[in-house]
Structure formats: structure tokens, C-alpha cells
N, C-alpha and C. Protein backbone atom coordinates (compact mmCIF):
# COMPACT_ATOMS: atom_id res chain seq x y z
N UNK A 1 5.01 11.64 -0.55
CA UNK A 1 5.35 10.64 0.44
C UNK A 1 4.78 11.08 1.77
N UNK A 2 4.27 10.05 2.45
CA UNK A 2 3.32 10.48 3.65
C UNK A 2 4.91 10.59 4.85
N UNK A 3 4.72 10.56 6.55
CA UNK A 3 5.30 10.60 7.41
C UNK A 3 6.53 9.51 7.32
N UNK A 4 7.75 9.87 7.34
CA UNK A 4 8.63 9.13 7.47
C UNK A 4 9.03 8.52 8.98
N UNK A 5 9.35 7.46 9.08
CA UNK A 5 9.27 6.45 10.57
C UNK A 5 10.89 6.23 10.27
N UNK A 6 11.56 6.51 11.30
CA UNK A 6 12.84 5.54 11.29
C UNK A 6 12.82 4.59 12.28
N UNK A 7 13.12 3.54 11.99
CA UNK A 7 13.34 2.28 12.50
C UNK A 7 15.17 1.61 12.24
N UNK A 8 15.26 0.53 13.51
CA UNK A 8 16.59 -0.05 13.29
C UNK A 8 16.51 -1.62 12.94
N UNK A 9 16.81 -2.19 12.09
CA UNK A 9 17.72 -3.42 11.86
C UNK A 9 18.80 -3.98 12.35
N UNK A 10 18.78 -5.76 12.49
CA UNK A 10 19.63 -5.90 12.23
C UNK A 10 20.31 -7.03 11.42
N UNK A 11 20.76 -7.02 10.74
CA UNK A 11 21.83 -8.00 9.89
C UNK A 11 23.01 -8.52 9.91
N UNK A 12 22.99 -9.81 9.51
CA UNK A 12 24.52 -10.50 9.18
C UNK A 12 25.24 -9.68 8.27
N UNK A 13 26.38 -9.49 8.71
CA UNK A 13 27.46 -8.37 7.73
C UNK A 13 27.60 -9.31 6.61
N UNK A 14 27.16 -9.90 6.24
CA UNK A 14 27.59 -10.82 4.70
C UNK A 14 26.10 -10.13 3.94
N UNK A 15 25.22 -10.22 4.65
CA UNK A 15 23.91 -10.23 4.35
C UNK A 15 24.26 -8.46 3.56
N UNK A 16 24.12 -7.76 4.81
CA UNK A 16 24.69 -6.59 4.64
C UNK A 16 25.52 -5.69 3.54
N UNK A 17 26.85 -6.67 3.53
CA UNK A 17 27.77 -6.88 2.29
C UNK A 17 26.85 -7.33 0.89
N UNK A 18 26.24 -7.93 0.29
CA UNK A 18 25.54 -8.28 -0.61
C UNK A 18 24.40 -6.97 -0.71
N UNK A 19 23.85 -6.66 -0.07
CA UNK A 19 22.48 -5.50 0.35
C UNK A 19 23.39 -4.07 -0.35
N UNK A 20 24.91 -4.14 0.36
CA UNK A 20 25.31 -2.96 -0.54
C UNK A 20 25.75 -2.88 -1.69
N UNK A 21 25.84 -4.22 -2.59
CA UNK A 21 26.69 -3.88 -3.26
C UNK A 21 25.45 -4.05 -4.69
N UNK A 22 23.99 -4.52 -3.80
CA UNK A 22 22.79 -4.22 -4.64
C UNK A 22 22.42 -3.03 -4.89
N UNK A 23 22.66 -1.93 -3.85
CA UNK A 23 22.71 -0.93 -3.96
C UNK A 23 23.35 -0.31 -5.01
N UNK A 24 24.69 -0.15 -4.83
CA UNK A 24 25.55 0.22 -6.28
C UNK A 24 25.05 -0.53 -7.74
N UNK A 25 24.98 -1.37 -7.65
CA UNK A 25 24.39 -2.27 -8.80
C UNK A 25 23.11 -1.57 -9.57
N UNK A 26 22.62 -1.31 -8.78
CA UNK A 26 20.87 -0.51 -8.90
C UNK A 26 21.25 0.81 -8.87
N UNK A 27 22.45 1.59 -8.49
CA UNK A 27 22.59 3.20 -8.78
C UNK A 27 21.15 3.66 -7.60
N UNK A 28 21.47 3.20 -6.71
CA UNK A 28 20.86 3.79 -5.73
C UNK A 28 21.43 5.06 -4.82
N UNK A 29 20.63 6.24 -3.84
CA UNK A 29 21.23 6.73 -3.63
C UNK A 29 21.83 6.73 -2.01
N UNK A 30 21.14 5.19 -1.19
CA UNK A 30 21.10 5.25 -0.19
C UNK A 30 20.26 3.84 0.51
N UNK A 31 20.53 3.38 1.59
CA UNK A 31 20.10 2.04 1.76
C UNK A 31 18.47 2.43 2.09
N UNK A 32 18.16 3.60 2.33
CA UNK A 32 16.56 3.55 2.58
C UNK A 32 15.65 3.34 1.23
N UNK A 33 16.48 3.95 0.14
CA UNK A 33 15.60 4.21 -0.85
C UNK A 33 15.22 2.72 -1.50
N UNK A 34 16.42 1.98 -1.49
CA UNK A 34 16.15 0.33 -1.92
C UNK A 34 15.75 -0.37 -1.24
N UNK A 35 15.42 -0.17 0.09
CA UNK A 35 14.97 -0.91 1.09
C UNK A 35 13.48 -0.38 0.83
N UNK A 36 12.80 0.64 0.78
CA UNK A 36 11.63 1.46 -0.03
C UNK A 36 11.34 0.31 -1.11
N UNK A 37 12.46 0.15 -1.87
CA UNK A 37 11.34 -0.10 -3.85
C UNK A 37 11.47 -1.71 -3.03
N UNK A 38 12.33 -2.71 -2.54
CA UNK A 38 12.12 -3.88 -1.72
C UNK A 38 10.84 -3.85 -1.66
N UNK A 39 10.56 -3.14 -0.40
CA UNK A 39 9.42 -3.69 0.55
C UNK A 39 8.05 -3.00 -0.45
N UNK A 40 8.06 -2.69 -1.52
CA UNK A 40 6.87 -1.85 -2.45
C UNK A 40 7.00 -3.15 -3.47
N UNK A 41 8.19 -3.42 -4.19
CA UNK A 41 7.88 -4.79 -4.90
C UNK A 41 7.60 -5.96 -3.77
N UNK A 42 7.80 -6.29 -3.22
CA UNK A 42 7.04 -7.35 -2.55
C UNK A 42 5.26 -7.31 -1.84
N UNK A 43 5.27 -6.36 -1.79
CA UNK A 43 4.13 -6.49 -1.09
C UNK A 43 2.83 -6.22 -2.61
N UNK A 44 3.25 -5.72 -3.56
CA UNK A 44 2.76 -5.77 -5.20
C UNK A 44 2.74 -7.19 -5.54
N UNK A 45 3.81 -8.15 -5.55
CA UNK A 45 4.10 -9.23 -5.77
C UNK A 45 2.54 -10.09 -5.10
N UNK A 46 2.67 -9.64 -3.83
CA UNK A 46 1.54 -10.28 -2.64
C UNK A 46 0.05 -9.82 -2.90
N UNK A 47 -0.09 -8.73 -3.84
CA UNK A 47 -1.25 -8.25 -3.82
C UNK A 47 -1.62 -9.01 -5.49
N UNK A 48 -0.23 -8.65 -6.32
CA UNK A 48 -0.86 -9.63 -7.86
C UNK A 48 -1.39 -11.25 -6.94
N UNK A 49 -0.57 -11.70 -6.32
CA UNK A 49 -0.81 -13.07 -6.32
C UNK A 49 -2.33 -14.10 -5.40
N UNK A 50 -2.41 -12.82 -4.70
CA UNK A 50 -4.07 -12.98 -3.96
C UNK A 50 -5.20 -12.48 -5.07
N UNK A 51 -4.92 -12.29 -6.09
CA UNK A 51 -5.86 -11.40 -7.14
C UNK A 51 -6.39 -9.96 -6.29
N UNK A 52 -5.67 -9.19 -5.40
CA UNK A 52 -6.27 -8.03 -5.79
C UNK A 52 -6.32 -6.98 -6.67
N UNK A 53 -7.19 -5.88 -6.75
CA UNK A 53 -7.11 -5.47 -7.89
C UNK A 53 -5.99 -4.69 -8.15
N UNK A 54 -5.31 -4.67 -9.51
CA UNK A 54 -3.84 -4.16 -10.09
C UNK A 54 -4.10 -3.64 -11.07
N UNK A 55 -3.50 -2.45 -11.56
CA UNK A 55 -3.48 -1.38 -13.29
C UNK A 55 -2.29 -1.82 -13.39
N UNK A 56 -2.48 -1.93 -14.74
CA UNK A 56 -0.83 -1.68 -15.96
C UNK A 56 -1.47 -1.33 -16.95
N UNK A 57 -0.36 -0.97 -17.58
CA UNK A 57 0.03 -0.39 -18.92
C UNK A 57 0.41 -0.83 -19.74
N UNK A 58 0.55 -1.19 -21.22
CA UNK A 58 1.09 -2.16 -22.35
C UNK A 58 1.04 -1.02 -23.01
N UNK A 59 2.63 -0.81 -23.86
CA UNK A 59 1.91 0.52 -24.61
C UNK A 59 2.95 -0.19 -25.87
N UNK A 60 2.24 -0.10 -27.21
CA UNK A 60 3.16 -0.58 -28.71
C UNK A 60 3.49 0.62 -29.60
N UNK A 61 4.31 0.62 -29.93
CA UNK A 61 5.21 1.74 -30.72
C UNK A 61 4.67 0.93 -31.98
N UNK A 62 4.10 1.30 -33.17
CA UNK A 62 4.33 0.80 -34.35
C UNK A 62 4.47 1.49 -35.57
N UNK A 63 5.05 1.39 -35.87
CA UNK A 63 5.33 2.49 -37.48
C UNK A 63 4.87 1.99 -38.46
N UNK A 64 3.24 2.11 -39.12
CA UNK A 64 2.89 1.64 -40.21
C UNK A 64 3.27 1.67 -41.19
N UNK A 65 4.07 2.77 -41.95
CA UNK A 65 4.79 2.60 -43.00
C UNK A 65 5.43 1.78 -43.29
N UNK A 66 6.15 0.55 -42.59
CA UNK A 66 6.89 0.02 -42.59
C UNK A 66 7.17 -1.36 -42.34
């Protein structure tokens, strides 16, 4: 991970209320880290949808015997 920046927000406590309880939901360990995979899936989301270029992986388990 390159230089960490702290920055402040701010939010509607309902907003807030929902944000934490995504947190627990997701077994997160902290509001930065989900606010992290957030702003990394969206901006992936933005890069599949302009066609830039993207890797994946497809991987098949198959048991021929069977």
C-alpha cells in the first residue's frame, strides 16, 4: 500500500447508521478498510464499463472420473 492520506467526511447519521452496520455485515475491521474495497469496487465497475483494459480468472475444478 502506497502513502496513506487522512481525510474528513461528512454524513447523515442514518446514512452513517446503515455504513456501520455494513461494516459488521462484511466482518470488517474498521470504517477505512470498507470505505477502501467501496471506492476500489467502484472505480473497477467504471473502468469495466468504459472498456478499459481488465484480467480475470475463471478457474473449473473437474473430476474426470466421474
Amino acid at each position: 500500500m502506497g502513502k496513506l492520506v487522512r481525510f474528513g467526511i461528512s454524513l447523515d447519521i442514518t446514512l452513517l447508521n446503515k455504513f456501520d452496520q455494513h461494516i459488521r455485515d462484511k466482518n470488517y475491521n474498521c470504517r477505512s478498510e470498507a470505505l477502501r474495497d467501496l471506492i476500489r469496487q467502484e472505480l473497477v465497475e467504471k473502468q469495466w464499463k468504459t472498456g478499459d483494459e481488465i484480467a480475470g480468472a475463471i478457474t473449473l475444478i473437474y473430476d474426470h472420473h466421474h
